[in-house]
N, C-alpha and C. Protein backbone atom coordinates (compact mmCIF):
# COMPACT_ATOMS: atom_id res chain seq x y z
N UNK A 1 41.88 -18.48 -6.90
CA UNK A 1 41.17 -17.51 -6.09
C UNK A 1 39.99 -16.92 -6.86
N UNK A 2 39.81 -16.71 -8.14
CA UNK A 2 39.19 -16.23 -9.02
C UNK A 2 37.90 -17.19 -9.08
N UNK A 3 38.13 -18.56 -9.34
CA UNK A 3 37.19 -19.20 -9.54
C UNK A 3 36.31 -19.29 -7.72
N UNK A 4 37.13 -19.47 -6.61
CA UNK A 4 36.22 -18.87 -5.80
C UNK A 4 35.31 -18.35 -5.74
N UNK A 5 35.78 -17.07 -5.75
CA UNK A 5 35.28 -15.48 -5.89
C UNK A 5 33.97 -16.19 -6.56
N UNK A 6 34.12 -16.90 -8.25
CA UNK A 6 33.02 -16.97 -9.09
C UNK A 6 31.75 -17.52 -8.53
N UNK A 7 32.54 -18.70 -7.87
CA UNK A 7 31.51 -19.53 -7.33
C UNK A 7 30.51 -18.98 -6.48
N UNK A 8 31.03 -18.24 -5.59
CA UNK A 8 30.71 -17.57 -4.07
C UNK A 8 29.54 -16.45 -4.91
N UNK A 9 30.06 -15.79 -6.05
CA UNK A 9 28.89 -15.09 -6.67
C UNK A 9 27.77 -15.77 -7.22
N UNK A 10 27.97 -16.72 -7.69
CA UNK A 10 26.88 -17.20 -8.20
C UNK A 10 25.83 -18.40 -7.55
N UNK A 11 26.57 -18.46 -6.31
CA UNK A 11 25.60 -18.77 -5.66
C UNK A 11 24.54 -18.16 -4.66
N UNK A 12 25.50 -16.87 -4.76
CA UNK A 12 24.85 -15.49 -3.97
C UNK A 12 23.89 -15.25 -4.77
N UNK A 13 23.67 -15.07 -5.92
CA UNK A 13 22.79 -14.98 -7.48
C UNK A 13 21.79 -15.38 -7.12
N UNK A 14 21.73 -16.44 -7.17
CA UNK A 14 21.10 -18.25 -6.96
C UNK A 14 20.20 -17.81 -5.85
N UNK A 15 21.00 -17.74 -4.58
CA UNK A 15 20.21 -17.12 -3.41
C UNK A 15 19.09 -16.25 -3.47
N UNK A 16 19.56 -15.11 -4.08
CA UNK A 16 19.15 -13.49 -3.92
C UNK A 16 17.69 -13.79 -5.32
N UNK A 17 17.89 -14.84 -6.18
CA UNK A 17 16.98 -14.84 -7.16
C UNK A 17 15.70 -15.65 -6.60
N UNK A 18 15.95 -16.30 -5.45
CA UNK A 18 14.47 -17.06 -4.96
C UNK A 18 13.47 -16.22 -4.05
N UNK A 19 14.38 -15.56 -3.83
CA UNK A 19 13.66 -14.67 -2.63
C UNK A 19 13.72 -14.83 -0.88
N UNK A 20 12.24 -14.69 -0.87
CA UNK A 20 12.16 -14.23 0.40
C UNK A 20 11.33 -15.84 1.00
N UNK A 21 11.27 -16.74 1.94
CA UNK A 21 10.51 -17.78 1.56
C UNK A 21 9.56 -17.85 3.23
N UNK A 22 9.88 -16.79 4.40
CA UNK A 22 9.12 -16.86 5.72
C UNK A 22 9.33 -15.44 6.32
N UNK A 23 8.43 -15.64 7.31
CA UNK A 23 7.64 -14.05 7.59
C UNK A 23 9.55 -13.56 8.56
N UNK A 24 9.55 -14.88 8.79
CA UNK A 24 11.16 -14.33 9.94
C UNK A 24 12.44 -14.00 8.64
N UNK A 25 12.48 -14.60 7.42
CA UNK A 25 13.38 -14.08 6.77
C UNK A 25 13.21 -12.55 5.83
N UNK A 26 11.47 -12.36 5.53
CA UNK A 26 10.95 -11.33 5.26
C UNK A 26 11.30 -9.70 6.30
N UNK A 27 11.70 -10.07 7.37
CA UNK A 27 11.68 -9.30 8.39
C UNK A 27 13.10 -8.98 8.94
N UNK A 28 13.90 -9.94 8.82
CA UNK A 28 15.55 -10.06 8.65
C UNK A 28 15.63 -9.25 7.39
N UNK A 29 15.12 -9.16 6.08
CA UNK A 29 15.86 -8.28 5.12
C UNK A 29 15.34 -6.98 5.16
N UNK A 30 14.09 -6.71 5.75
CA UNK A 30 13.68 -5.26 5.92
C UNK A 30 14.42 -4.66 7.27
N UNK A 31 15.21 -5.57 8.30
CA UNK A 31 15.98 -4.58 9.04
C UNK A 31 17.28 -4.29 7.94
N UNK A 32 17.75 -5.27 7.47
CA UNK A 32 18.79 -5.09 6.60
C UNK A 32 18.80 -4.01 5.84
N UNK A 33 17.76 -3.56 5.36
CA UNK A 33 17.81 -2.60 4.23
C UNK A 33 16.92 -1.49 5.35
N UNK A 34 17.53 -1.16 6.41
CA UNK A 34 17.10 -0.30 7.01
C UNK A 34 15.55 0.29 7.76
N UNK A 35 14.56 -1.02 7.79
CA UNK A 35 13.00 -0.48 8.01
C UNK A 35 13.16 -1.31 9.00
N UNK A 36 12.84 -0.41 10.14
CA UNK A 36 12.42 -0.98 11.40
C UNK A 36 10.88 -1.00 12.06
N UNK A 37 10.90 -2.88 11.81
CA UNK A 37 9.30 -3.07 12.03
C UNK A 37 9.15 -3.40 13.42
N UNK A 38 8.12 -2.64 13.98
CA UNK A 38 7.88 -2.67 15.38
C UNK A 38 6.09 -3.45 15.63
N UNK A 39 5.51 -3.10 16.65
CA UNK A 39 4.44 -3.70 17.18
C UNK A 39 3.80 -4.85 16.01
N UNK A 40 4.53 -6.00 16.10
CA UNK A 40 4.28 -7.05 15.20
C UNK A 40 2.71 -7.88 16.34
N UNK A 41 2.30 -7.67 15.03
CA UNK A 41 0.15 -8.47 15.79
C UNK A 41 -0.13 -9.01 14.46
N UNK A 42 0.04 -11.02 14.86
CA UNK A 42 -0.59 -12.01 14.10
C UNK A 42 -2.19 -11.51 13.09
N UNK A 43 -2.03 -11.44 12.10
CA UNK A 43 -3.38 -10.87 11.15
C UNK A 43 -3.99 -12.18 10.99
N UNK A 44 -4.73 -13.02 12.12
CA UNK A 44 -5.49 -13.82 12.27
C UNK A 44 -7.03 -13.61 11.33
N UNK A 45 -7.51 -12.51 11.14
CA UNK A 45 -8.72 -12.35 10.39
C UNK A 45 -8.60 -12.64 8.66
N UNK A 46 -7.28 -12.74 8.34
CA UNK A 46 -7.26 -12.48 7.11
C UNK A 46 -7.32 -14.27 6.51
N UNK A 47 -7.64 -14.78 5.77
CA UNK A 47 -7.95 -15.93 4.68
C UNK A 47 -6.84 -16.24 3.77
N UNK A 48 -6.41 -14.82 3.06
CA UNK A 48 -5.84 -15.52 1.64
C UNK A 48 -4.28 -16.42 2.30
N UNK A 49 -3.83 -15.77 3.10
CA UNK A 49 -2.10 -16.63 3.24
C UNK A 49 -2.08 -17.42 4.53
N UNK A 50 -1.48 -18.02 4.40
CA UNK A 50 -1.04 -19.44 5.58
C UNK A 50 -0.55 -18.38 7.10
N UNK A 51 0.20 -17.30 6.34
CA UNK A 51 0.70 -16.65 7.89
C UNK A 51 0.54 -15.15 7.59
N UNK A 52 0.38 -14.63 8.47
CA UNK A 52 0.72 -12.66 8.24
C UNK A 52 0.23 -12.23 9.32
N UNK A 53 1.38 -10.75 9.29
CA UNK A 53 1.52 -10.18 10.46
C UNK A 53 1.44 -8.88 9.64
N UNK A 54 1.36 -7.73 10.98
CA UNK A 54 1.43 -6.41 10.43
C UNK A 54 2.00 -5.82 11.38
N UNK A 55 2.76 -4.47 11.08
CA UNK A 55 3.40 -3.95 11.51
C UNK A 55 3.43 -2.73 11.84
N UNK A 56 4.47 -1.93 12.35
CA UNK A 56 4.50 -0.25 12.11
C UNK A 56 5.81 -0.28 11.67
N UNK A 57 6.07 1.04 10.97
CA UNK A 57 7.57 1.58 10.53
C UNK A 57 7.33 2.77 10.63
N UNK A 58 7.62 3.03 12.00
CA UNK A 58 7.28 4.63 11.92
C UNK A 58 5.85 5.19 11.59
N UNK A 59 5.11 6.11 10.86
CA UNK A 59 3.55 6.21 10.96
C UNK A 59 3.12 5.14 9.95
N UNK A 60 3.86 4.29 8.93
CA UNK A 60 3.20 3.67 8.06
C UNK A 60 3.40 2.16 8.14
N UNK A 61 2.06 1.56 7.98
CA UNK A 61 1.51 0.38 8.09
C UNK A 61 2.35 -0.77 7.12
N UNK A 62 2.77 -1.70 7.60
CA UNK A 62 3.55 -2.56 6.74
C UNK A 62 2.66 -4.22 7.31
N UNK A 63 2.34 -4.91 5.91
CA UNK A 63 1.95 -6.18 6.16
C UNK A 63 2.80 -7.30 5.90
N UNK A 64 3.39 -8.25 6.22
CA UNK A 64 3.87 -9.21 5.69
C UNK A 64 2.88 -10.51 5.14
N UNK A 65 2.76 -11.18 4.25
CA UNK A 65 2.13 -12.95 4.30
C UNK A 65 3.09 -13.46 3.64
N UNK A 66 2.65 -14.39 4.08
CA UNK A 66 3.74 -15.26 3.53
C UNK A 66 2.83 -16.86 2.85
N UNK A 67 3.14 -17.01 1.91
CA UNK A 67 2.29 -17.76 0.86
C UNK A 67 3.10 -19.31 0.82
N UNK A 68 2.39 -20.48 0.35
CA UNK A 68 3.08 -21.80 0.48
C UNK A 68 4.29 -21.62 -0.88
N UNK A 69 4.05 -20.88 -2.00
CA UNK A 69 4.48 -21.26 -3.44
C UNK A 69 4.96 -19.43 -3.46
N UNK A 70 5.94 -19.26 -4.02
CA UNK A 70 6.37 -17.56 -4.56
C UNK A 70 5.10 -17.47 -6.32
N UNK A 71 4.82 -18.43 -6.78
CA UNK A 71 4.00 -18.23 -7.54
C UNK A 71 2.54 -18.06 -7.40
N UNK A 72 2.02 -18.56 -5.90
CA UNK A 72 0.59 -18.17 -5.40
C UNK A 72 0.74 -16.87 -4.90
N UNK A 73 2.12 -16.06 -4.71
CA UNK A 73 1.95 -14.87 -3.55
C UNK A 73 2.16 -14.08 -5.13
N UNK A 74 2.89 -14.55 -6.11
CA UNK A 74 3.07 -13.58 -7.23
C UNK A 74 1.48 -13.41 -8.12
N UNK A 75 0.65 -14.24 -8.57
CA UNK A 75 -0.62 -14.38 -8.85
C UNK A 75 -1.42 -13.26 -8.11
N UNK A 76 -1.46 -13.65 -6.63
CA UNK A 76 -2.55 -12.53 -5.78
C UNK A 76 -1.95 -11.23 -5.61
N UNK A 77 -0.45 -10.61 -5.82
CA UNK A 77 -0.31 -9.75 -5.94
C UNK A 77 -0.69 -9.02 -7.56
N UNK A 78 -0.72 -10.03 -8.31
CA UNK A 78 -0.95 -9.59 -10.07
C UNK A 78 -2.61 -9.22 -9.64
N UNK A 79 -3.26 -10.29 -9.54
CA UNK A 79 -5.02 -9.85 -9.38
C UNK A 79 -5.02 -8.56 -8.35
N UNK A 80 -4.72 -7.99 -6.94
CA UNK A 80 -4.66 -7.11 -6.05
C UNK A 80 -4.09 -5.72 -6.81
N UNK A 81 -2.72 -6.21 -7.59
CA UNK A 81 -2.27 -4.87 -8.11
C UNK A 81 -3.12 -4.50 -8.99
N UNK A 82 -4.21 -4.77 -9.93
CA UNK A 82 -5.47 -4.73 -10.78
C UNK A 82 -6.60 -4.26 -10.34
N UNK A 83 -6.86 -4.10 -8.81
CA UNK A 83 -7.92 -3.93 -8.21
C UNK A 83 -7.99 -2.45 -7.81
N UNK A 84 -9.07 -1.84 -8.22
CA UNK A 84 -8.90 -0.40 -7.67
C UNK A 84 -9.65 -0.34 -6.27
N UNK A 85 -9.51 -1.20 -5.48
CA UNK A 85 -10.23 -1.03 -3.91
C UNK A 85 -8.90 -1.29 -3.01
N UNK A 86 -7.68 -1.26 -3.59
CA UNK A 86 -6.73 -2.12 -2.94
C UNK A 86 -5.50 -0.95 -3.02
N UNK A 87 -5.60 0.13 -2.00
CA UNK A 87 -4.19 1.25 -2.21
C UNK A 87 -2.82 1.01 -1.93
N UNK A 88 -2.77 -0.20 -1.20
CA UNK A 88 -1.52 -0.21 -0.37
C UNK A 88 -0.73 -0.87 -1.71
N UNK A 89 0.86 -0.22 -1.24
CA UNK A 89 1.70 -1.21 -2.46
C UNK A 89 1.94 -2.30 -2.00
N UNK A 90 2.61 -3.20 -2.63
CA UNK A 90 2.96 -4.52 -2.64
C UNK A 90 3.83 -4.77 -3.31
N UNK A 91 5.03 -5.45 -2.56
CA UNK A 91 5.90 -5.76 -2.91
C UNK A 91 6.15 -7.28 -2.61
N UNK A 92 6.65 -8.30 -4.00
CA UNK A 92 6.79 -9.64 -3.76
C UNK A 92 7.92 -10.06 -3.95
N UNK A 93 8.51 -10.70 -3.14
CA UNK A 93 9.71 -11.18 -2.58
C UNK A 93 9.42 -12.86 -2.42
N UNK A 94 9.68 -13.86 -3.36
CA UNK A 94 9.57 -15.67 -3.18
C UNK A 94 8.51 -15.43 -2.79
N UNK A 95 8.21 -16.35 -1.89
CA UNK A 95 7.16 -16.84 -0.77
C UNK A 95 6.15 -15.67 -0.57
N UNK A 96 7.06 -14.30 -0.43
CA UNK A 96 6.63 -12.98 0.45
C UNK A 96 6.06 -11.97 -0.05
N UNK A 97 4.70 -11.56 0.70
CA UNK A 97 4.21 -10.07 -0.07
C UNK A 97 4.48 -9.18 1.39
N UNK A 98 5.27 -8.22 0.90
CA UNK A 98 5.26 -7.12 1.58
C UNK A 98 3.86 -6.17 1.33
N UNK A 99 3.34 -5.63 2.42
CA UNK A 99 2.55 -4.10 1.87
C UNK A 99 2.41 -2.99 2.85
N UNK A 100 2.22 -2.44 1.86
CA UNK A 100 2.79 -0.71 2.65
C UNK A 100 1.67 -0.02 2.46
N UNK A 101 1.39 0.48 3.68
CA UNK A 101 0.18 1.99 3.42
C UNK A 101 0.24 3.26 4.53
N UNK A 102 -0.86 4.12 4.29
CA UNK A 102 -0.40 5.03 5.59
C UNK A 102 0.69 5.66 5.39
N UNK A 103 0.42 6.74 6.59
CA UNK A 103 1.61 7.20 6.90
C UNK A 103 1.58 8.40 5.77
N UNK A 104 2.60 9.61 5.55
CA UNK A 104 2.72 10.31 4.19
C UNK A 104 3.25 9.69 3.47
N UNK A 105 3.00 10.32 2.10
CA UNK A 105 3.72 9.59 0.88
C UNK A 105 5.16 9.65 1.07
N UNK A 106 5.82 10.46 1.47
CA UNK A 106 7.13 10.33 1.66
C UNK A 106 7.74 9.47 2.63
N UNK A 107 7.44 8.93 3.68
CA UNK A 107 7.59 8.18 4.50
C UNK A 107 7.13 6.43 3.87
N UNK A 108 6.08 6.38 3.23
CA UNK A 108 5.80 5.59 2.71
C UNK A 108 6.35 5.12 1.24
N UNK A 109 6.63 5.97 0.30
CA UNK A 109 7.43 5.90 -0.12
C UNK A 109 9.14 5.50 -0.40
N UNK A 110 9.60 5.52 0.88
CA UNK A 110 10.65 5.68 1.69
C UNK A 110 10.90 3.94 1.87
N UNK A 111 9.37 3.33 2.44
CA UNK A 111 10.16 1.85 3.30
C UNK A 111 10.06 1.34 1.74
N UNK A 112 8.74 1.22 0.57
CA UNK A 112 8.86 0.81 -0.23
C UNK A 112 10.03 0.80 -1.45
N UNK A 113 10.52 1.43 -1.15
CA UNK A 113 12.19 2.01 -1.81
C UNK A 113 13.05 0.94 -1.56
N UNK A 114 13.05 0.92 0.04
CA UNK A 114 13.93 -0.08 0.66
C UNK A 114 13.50 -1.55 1.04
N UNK A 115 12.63 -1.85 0.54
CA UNK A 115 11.86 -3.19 0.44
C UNK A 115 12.39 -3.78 -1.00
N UNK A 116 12.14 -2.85 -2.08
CA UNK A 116 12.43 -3.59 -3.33
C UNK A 116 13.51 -3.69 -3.97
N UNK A 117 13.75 -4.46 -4.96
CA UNK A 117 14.93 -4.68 -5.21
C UNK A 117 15.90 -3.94 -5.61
């Protein structure tokens, strides 16, 4: 029973260490961890990612993209988090950049809490 148990953890590990890898599984773990994203509208204007949407959570703005590689979405979040024209946080999950803006700091504060790990 033990070695079960082991297995069953460490492949949960395994899981939980790749991330996040599409805008529908990005969006499955933010209800999970309690942020409810509403008026979802395709971010067709934007260039850098293959897909993204944006959202509401209450007054603050939440973006999802979702990138081909977790190492192209980890890169543009490294250059973005460097940029002082760029306020919103970001949070990267595999595939996934979360970002958060708007809204008060406490509220905003709040989904980014429950976004990260």
């Amino acid at each position: 029973m033990s070695r079960i148990l082991a297995v069953v953890l460490a492949l949960s590990a395994v899981a939980c260490s790749k991330g996040l890898d599409t805008i529908e599984s990005a969006e499955s773990f933010a209800k999970s961890r309690g942020v409810v994203l509403t008026e979802k509208t395709e971010d067709k204007g934007q260039v850098v990612a293959p897909r993204s949407y944006d959202y509401k959570a209450g007054d603050v703005e939440v973006a999802i993209m979702q990138f081909h590689t977790s190492d192209a979405a980890g890169k543009w979040k490294e250059m973005m988090d460097d940029s002082p024209f760029a306020p919103e946080v970001r949070v990267h999950k595999g595939n996934v950049i979360f970002m958060v803006w708007g809204g008060d700091d406490a509220a905003r504060q709040k989904v980014v809490a429950a976004l990260q790990p």
